[in-house]
Protein backbone atom coordinates (compact mmCIF):
# COMPACT_ATOMS: atom_id res chain seq x y z
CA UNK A 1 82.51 -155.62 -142.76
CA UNK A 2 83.09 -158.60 -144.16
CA UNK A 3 82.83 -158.83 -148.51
CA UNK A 4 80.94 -162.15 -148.29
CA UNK A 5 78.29 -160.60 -146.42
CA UNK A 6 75.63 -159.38 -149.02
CA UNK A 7 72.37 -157.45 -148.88
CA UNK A 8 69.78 -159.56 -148.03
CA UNK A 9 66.50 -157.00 -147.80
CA UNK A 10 64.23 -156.40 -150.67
CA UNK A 11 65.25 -159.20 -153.27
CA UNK A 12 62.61 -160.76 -155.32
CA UNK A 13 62.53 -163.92 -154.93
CA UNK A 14 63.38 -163.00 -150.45
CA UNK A 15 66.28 -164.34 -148.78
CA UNK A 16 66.49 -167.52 -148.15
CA UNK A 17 67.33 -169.45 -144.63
CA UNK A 18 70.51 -170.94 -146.07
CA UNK A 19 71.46 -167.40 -147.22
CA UNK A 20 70.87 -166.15 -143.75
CA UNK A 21 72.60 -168.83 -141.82
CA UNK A 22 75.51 -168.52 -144.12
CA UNK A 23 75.33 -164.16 -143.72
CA UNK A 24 75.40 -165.18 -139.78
CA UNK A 25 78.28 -167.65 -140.04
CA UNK A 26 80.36 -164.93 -141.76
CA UNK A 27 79.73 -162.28 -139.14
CA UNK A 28 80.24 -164.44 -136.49
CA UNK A 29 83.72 -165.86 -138.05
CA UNK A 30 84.43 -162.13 -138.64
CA UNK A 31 83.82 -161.13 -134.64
CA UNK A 32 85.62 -164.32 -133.52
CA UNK A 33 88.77 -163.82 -135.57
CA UNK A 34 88.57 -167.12 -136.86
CA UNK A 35 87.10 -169.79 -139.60
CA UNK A 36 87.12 -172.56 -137.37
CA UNK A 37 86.39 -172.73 -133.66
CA UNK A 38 88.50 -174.63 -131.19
CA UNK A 39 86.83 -177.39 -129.74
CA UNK A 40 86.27 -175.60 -126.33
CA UNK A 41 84.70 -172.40 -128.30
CA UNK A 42 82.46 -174.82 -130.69
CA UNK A 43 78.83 -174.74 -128.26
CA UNK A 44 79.53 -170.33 -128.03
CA UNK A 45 80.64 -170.33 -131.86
CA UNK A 46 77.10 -172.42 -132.86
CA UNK A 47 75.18 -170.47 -130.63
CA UNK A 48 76.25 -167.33 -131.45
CA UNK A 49 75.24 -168.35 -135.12
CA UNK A 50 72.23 -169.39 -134.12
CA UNK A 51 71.36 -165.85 -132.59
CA UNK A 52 72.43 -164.02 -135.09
CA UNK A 53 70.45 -166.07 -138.02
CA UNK A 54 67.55 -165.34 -135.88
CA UNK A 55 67.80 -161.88 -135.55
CA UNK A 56 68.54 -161.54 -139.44
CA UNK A 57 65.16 -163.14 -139.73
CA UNK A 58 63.05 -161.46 -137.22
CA UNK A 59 65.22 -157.59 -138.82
CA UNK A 60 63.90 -158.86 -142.34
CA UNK A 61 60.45 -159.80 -141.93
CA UNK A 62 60.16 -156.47 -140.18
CA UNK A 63 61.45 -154.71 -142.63
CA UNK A 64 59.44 -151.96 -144.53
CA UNK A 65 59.99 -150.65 -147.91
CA UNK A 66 58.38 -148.47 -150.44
CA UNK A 67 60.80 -149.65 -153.21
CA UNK A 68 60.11 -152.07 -155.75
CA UNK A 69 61.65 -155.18 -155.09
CA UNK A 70 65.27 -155.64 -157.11
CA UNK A 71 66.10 -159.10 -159.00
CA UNK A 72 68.95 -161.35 -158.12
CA UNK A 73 70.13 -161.64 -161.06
CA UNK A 74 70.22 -158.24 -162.63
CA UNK A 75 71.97 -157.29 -159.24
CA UNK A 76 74.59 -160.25 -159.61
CA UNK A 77 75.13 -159.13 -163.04
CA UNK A 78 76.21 -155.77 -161.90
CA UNK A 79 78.81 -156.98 -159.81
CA UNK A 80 80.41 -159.41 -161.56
CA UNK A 81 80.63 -156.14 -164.30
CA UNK A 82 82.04 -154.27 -161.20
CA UNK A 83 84.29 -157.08 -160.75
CA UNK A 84 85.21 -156.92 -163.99
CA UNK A 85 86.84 -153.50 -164.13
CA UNK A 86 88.24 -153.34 -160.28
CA UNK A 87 89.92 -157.15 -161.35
CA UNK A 88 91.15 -156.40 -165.24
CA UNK A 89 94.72 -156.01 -165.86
């Protein structure tokens, strides 16, 4: 899958609709094999965006969970530490 794509469930503060739309832009750009659709492709590219947003939404607001919700930045943290030592030369 694709590495821009991030975990979106059980974040304190939640996901946001900008964080959404951008997770569905990346999967769809990911299925399609491109960044940018052609012209012809633009209406299927948008809609399939559009879907895909939407089910992201319904999937997280249906979500259950017994964990404790996990901070944004504490997680963020983590990877750039990850990033760190995979990256250091």
């Amino acid at each position: 899958m694709c590495r821009s794509i991030h975990q979106l469930h059980n974040f304190e503060p939640p996901a946001t609709v900008d964080e959404i739309q951008a997770a569905a832009l990346q999967y769809v750009r990911k299925i399609a094999g491109s960044t940018r659709p052609s012209q012809a492709n633009q209406a299927a590219f948008d809609q399939a965006v559009a879907a895909v947003a939407a089910a992201t939404e319904e999937l997280l607001a249906n979500l259950v969970t017994t964990a404790p919700p996990r901070d944004r930045e504490v997680e963020a943290a983590k990877a750039r530490a990850r990033a760190e030592k995979r990256y250091a030369s």
